[in-house]
PDB file of N, CA and C in Angstrom:
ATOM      1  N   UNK A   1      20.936  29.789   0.962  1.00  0.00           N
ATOM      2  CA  UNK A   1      21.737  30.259   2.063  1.00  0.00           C
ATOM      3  C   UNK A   1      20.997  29.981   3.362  1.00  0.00           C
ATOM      4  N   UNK A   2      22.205  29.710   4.213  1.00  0.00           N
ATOM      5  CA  UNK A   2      21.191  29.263   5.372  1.00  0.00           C
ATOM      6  C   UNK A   2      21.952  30.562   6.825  1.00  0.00           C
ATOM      7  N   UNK A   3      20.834  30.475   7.941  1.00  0.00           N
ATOM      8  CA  UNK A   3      21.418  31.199   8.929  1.00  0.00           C
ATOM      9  C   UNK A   3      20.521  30.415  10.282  1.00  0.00           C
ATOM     10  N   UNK A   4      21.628  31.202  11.196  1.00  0.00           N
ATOM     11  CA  UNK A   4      21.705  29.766  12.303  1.00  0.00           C
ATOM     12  C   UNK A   4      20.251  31.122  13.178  1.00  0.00           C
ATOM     13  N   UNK A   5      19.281  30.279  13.900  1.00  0.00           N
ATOM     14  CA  UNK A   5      17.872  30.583  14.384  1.00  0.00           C
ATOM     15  C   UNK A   5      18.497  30.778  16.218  1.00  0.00           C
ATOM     16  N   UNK A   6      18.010  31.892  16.030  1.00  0.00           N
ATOM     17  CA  UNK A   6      18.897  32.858  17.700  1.00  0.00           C
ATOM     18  C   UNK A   6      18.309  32.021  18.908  1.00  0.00           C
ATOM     19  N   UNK A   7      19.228  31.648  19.899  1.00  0.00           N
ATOM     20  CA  UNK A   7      18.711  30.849  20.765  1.00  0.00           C
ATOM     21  C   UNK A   7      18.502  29.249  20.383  1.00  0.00           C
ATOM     22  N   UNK A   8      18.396  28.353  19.308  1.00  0.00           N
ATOM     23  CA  UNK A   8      18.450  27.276  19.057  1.00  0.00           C
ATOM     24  C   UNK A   8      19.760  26.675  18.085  1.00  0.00           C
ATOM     25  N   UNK A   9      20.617  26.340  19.168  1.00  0.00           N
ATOM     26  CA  UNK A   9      21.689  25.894  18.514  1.00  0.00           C
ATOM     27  C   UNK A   9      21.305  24.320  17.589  1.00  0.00           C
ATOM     28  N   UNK A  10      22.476  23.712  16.750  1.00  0.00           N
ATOM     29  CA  UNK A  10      21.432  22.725  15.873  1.00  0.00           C
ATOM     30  C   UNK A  10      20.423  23.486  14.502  1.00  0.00           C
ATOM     31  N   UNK A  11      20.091  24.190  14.693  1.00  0.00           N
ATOM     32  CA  UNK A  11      18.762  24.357  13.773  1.00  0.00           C
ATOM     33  C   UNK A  11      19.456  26.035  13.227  1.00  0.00           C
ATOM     34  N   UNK A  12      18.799  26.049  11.466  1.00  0.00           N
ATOM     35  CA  UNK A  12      19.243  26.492  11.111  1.00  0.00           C
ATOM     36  C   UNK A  12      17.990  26.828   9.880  1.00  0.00           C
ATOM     37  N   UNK A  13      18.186  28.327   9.545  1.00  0.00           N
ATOM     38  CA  UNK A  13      16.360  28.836   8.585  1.00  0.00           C
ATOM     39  C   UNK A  13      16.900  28.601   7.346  1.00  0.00           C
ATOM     40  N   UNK A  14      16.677  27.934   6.079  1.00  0.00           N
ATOM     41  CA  UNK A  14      16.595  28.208   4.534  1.00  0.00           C
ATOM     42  C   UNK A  14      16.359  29.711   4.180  1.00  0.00           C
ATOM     43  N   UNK A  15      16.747  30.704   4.140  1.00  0.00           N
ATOM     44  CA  UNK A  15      16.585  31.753   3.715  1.00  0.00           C
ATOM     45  C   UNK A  15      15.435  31.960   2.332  1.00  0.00           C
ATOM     46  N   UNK A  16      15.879  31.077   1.325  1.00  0.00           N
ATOM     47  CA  UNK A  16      15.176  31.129   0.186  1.00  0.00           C
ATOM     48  C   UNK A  16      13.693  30.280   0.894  1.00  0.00           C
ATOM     49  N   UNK A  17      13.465  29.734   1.384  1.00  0.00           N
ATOM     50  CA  UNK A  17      11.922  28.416   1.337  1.00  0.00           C
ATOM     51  C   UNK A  17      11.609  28.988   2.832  1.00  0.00           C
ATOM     52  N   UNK A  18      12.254  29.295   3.586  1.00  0.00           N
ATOM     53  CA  UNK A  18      11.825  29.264   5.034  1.00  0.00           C
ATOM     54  C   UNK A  18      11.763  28.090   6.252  1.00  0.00           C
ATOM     55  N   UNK A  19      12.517  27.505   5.253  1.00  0.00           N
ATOM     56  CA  UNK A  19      12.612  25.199   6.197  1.00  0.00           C
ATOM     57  C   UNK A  19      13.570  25.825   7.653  1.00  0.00           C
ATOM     58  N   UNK A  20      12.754  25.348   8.174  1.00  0.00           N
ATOM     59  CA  UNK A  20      13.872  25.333   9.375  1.00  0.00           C
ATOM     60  C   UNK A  20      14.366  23.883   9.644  1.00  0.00           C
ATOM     61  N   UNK A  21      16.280  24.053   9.360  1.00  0.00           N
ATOM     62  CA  UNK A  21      16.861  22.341   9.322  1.00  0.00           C
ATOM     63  C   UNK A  21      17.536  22.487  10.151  1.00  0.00           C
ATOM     64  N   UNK A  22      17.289  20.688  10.661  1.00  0.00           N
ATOM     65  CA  UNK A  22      18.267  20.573  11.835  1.00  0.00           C
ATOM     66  C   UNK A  22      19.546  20.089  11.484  1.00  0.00           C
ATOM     67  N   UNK A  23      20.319  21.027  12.144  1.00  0.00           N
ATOM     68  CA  UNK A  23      22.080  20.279  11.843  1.00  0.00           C
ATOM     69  C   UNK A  23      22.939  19.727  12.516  1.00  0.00           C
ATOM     70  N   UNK A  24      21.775  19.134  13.529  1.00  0.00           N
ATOM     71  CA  UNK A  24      22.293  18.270  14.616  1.00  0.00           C
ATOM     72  C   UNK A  24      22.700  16.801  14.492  1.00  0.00           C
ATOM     73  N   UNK A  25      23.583  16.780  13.807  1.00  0.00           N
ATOM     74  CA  UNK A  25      24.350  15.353  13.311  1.00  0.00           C
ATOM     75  C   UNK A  25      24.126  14.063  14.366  1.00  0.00           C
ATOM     76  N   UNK A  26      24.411  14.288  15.425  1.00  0.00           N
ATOM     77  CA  UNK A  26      24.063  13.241  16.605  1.00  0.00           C
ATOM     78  C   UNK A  26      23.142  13.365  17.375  1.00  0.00           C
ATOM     79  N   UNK A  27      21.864  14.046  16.981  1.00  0.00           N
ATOM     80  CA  UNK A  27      20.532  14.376  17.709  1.00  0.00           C
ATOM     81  C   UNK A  27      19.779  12.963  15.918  1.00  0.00           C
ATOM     82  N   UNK A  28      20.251  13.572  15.287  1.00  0.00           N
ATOM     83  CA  UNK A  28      20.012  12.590  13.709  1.00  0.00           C
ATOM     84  C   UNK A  28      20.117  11.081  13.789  1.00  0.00           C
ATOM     85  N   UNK A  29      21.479  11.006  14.193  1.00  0.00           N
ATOM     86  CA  UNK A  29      22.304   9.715  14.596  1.00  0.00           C
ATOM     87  C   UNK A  29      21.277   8.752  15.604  1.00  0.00           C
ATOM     88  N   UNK A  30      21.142   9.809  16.677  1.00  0.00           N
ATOM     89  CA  UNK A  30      19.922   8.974  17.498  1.00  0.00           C
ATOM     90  C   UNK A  30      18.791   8.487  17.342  1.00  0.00           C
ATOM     91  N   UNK A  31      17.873   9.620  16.586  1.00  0.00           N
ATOM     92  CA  UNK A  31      16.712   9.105  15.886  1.00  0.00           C
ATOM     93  C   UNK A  31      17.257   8.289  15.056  1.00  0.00           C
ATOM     94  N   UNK A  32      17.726   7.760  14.122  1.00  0.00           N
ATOM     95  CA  UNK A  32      18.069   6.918  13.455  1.00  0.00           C
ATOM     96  C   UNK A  32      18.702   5.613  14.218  1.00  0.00           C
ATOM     97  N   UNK A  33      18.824   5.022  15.117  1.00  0.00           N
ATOM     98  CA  UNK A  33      19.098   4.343  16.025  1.00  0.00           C
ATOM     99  C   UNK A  33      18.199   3.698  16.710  1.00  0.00           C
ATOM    100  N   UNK A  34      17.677   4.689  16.779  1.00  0.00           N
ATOM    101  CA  UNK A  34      16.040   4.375  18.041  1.00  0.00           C
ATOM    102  C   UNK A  34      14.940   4.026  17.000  1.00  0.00           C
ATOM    103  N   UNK A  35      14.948   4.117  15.569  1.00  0.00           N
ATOM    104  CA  UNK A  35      14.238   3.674  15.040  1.00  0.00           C
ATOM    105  C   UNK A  35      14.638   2.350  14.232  1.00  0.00           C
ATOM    106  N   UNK A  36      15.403   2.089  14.200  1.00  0.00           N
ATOM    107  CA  UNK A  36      16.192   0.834  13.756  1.00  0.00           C
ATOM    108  C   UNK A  36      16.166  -0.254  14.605  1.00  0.00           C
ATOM    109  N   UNK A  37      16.245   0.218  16.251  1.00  0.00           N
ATOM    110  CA  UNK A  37      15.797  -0.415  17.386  1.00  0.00           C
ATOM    111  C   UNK A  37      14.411  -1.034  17.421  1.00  0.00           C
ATOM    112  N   UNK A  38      13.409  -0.040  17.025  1.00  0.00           N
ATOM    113  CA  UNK A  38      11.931  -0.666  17.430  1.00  0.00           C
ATOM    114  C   UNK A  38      11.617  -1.235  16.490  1.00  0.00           C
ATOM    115  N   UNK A  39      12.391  -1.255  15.016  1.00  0.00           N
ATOM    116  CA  UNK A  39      11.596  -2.607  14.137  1.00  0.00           C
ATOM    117  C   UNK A  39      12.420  -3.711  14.496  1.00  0.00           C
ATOM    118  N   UNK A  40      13.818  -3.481  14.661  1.00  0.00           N
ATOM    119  CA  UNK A  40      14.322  -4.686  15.259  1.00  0.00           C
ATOM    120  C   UNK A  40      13.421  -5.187  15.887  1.00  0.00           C
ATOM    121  N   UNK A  41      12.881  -4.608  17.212  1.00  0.00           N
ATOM    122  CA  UNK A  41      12.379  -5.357  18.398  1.00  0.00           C
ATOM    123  C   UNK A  41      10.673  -5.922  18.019  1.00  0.00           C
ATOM    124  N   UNK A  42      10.119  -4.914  16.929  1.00  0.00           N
ATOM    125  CA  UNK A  42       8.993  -5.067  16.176  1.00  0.00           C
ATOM    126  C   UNK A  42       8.943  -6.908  15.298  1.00  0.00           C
ATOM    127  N   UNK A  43      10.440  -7.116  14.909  1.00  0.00           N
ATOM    128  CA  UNK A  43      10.747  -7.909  14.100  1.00  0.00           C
ATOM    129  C   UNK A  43      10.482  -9.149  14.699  1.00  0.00           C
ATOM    130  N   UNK A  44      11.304  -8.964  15.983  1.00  0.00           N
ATOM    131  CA  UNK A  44      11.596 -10.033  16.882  1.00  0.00           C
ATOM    132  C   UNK A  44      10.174 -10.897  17.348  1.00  0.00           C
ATOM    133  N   UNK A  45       9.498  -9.436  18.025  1.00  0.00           N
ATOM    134  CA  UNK A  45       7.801  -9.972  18.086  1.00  0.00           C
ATOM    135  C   UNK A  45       7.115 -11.170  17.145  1.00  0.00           C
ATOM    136  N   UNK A  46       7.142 -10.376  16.476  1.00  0.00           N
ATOM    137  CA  UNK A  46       6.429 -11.094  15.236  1.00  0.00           C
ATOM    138  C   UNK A  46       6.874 -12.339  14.669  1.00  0.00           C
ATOM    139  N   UNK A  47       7.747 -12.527  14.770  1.00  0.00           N
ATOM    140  CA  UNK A  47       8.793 -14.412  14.815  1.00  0.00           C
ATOM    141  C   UNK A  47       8.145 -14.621  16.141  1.00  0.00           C
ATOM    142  N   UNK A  48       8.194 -14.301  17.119  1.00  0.00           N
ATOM    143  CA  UNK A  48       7.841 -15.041  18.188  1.00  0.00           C
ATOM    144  C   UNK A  48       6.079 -15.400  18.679  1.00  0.00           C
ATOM    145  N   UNK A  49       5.575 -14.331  17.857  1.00  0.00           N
ATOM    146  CA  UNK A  49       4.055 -14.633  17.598  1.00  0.00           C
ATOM    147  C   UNK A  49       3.871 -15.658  16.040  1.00  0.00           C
ATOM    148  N   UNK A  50       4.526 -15.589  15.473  1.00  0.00           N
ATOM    149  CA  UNK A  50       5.224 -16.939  14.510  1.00  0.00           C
ATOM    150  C   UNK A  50       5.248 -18.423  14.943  1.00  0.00           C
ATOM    151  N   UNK A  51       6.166 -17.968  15.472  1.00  0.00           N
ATOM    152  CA  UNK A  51       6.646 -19.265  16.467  1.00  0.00           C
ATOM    153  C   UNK A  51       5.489 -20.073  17.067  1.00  0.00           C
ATOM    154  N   UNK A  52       4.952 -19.038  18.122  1.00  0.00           N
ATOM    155  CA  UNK A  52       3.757 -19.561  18.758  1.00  0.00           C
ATOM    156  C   UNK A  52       2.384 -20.191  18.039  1.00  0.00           C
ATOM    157  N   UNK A  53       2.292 -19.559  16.747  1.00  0.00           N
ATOM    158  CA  UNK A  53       1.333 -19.954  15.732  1.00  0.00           C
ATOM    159  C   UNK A  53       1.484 -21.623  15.521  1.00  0.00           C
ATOM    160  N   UNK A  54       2.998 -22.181  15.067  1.00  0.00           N
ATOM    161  CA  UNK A  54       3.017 -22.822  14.592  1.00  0.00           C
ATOM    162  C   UNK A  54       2.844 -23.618  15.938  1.00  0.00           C
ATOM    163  N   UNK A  55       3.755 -23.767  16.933  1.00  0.00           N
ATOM    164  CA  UNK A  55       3.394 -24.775  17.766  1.00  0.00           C
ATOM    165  C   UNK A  55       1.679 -24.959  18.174  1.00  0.00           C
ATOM    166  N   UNK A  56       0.760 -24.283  18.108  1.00  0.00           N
ATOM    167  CA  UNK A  56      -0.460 -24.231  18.256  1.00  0.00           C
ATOM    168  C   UNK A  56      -0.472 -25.261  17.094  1.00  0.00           C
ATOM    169  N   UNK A  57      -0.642 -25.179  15.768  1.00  0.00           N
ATOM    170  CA  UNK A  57      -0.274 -25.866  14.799  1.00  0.00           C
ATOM    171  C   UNK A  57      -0.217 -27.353  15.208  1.00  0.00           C
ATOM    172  N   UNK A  58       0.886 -27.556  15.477  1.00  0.00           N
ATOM    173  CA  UNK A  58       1.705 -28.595  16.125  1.00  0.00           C
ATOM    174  C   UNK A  58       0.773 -29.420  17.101  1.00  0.00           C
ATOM    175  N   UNK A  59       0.674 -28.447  17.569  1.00  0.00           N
ATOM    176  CA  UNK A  59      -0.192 -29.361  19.319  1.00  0.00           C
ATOM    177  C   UNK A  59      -1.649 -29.680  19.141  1.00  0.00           C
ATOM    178  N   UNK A  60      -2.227 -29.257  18.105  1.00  0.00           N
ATOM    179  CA  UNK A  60      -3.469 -29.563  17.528  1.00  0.00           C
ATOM    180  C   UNK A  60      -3.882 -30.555  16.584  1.00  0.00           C
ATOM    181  N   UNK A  61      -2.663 -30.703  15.872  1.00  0.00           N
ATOM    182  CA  UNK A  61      -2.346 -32.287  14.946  1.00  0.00           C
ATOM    183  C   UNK A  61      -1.720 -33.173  15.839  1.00  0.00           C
ATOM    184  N   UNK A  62      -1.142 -33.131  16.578  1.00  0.00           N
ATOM    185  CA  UNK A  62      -0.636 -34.276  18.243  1.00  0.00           C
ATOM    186  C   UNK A  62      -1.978 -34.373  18.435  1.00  0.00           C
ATOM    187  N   UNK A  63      -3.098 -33.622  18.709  1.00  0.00           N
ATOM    188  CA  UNK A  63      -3.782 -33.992  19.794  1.00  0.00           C
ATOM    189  C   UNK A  63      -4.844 -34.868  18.830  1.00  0.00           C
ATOM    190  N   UNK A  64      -5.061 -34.688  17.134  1.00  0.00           N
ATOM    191  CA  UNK A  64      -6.361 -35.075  16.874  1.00  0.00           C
ATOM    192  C   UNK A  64      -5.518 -36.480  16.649  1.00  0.00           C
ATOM    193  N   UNK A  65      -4.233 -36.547  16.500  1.00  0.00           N
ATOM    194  CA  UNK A  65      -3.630 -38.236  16.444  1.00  0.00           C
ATOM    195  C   UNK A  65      -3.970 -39.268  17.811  1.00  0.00           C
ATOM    196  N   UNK A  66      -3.963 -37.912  18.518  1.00  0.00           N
ATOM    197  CA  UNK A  66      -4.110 -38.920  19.741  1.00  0.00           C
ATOM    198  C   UNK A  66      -5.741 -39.590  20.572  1.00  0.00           C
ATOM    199  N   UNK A  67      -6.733 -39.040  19.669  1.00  0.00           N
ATOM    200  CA  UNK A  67      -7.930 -38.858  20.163  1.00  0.00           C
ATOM    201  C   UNK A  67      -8.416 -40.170  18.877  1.00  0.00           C
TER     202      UNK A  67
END
């Protein structure tokens, strides 16, 4: 059984365990958003430090052809 915690709307005590849960569906929604966001953007990095690897790659076998 749960009961709603006086003054904090959202949040709510486990009676039996003592958990205090949040039942903030779109406070949830957000964190879950915003973290989906930074590996996206985490993702993106890392291809583009990828990327850059290889052309280093690249420009280092050009250069010993050309020497």
């Amino acid at each position: 059984m749960r009961v709603n915690i006086k003054n904090r709307p959202g949040l709510q005590r486990d009676i039996n365990s003592g958990a205090v849960i949040n039942t903030d569906i779109t406070a949830y929604q957000k964190a879950l958003n915003a973290k989906a966001a930074a590996e996206q953007k985490e993702n993106e990095l890392q291809d583009i430090k990828n990327e850059v690897q290889d052309l280093k790659i690249l420009m280092n076998k050009i250069i010993e052809r050309l020497s």
